[in-house]
Protein backbone atom coordinates (compact mmCIF):
# COMPACT_ATOMS: atom_id res chain seq x y z
CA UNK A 1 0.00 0.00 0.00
CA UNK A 2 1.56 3.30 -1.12
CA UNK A 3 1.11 6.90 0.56
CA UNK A 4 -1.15 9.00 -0.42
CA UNK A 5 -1.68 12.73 0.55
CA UNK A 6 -4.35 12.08 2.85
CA UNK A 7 -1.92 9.97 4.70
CA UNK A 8 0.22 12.75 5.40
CA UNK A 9 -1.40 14.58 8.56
CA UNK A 10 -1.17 17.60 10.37
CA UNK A 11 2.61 18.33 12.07
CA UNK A 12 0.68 19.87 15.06
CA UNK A 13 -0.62 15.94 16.27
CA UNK A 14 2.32 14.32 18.19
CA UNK A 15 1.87 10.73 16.61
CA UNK A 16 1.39 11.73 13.08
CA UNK A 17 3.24 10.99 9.91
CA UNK A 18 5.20 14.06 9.05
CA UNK A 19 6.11 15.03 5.52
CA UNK A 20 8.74 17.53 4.86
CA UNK A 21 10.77 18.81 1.72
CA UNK A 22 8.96 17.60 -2.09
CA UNK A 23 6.99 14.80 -0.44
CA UNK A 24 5.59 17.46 1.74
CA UNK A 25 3.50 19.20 -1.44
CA UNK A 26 4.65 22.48 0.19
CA UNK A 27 7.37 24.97 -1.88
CA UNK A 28 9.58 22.88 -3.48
CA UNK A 29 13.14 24.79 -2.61
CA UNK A 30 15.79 22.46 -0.37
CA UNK A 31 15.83 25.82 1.79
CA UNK A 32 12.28 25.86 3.05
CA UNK A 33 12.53 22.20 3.37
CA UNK A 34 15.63 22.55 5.49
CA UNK A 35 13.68 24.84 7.40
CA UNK A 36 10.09 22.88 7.93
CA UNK A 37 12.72 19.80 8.95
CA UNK A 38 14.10 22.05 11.96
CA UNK A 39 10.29 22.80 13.30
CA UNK A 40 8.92 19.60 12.78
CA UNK A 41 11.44 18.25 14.45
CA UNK A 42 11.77 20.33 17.26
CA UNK A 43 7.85 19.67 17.32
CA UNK A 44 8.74 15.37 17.55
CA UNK A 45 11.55 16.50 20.22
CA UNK A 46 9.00 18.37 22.37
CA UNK A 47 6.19 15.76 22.37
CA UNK A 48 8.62 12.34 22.70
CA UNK A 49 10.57 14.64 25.70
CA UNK A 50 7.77 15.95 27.32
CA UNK A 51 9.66 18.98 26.67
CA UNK A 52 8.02 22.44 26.01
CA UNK A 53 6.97 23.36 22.58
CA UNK A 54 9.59 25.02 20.22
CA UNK A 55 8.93 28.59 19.24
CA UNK A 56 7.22 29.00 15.42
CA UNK A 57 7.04 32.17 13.99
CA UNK A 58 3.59 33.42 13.00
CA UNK A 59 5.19 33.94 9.55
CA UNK A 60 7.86 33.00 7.95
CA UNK A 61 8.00 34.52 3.96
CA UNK A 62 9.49 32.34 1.58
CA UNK A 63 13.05 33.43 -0.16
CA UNK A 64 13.53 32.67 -3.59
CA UNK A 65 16.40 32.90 -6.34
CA UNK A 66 16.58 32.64 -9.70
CA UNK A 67 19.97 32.19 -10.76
CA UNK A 68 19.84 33.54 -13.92
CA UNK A 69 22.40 36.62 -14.99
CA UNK A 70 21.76 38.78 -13.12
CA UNK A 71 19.92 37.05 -10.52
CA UNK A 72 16.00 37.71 -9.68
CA UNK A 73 15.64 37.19 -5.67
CA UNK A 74 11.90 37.96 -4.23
CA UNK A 75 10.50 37.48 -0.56
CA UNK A 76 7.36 38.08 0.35
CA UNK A 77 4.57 39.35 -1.50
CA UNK A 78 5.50 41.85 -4.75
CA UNK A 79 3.04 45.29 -4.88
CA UNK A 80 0.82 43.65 -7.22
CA UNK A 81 0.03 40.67 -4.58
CA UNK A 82 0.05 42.74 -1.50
CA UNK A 83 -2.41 45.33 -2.82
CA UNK A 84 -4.67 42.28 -3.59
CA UNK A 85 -4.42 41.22 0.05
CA UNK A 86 -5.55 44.35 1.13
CA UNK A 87 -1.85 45.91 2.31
CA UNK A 88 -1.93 49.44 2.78
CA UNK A 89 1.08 49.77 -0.33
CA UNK A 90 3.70 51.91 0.33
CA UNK A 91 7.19 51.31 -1.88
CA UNK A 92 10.64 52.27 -3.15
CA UNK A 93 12.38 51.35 -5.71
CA UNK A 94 15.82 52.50 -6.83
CA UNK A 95 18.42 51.18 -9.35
CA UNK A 96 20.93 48.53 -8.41
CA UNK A 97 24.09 50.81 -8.97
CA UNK A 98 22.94 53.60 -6.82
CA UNK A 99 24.98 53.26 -4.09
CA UNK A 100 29.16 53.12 -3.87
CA UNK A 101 28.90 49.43 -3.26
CA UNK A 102 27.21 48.44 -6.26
CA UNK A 103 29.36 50.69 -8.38
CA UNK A 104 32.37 48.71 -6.96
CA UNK A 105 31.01 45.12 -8.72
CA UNK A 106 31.64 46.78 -11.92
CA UNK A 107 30.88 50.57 -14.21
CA UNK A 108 27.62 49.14 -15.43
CA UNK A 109 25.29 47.38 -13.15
CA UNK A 110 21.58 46.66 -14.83
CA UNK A 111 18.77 45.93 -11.92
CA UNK A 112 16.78 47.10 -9.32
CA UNK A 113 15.85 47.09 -5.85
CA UNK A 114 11.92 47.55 -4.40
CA UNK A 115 10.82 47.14 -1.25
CA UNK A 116 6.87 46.88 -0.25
CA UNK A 117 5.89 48.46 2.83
CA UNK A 118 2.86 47.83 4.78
CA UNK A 119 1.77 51.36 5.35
CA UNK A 120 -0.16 50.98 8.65
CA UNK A 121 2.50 49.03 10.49
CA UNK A 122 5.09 50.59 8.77
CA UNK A 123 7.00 47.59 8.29
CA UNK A 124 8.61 45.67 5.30
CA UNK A 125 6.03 42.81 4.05
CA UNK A 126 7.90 42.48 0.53
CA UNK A 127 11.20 43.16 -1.54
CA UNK A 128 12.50 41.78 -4.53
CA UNK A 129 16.05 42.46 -6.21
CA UNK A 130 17.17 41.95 -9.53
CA UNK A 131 21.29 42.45 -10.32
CA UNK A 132 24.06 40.87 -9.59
CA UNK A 133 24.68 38.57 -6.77
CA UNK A 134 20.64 40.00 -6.32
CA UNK A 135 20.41 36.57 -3.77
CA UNK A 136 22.98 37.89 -0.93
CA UNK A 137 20.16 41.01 -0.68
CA UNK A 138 17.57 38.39 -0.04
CA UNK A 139 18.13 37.61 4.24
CA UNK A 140 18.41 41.06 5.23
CA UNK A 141 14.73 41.36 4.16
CA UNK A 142 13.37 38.16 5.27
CA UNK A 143 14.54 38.70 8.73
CA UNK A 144 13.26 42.51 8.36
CA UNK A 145 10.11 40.67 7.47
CA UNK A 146 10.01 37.19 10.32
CA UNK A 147 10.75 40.10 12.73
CA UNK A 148 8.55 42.66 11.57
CA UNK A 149 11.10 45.08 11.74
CA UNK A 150 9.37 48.65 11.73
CA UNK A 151 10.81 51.27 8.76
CA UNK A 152 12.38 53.66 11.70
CA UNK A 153 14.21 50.73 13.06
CA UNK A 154 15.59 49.42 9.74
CA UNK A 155 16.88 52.63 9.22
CA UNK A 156 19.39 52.18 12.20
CA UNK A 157 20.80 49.06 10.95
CA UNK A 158 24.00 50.37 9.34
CA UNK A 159 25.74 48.33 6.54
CA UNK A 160 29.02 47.77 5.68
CA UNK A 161 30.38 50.12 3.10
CA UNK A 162 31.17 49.77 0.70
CA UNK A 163 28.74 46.73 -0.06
CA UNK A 164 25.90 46.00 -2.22
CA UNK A 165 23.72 46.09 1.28
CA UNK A 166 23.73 49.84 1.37
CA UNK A 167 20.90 49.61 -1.04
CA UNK A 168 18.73 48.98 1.82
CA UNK A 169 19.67 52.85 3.20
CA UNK A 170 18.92 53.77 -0.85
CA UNK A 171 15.32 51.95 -0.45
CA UNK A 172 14.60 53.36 2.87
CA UNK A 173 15.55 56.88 1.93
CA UNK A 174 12.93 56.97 -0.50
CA UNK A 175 10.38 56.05 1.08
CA UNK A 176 7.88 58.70 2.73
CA UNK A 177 9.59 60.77 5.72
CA UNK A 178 6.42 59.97 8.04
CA UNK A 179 7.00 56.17 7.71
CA UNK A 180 11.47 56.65 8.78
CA UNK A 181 10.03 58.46 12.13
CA UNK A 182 8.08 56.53 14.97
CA UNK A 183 4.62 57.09 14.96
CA UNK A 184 3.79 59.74 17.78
């Protein structure tokens, strides 16, 4: 008798089957499987130990590459997909050779950079980078996104110059001054 989906149960009963990586039917990247591994297992851990149960985040956004030249990295939802879920929009966008550390990779640098913000928290829900070596970009903003890492903080996170990271103070900068100042 083979599996079938309906076989595969929920991770949240202790004595279930658990499915993780392709046979899972979740994203197929090695990445998110690696990840789904570490909290169903710390889930198994918990229940066989009597232990307490692990820590999940309420969300945690996808990354994803394309390694193409240049590269296409996107996390979270684009403009298009978060003003269909009802987001309050707010986003920058600036070209990837704007900043000293870009220019250093070579004298012509196609891409961009665009964050999406949500504009009543104020916080980054989206981004998505295209240039190269776009993919190193990519874990700044899904942590600024797992954390939900206000605009006015972000700003204080200082990168290393001079590095392709400094786009982040580029995106930031252009956004709205109301959403780089705490709310009152």
């Amino acid at each position: 008798m083979g599996l079938t989906p309906d076989h595969v149960l929920d991770d949240d009963l202790p004595n279930s089957l658990h499915a993780v990586g392709d046979a899972s039917g979740d994203v197929p990247l090695t990445h998110w499987g690696k990840y789904r591994a570490r909290v169903v297992g710390a889930k198994i851990r918990a229940a066989a130990t009597g232990g307490p149960e692990p820590f999940v985040a309420e969300y945690a956004p996808v990354p994803q590459v394309i390694f193409t030249e240049p590269q296409v990295a996107q996390v979270g939802p684009t403009e298009a997909t978060a003003r269909e879920q009802g987001i309050e929009v707010v986003t920058a966008e600036v070209p990837y050779n704007s900043t000293a550390g870009s220019a250093l990779l070579r004298n012509d640098i196609p891409g961009r950079a665009k964050i999406v913000v949500d504009g009543s928290t104020r916080c980054v829900v989206g981004a998505t980078f295209v240039g190269p070596e776009a993919g190193e970009q990519l874990h700044a903003a899904t942590i600024a996104i797992t954390g939900q890492v206000p605009v006015h903080v972000l700003r204080h996170a200082v990168p290393s110059y001079p590095t392709v990271s400094e786009l982040w103070l580029r995106l930031l900068e252009e956004l709205p001054g109301e959403m780089r100042r705490p709310r009152d």
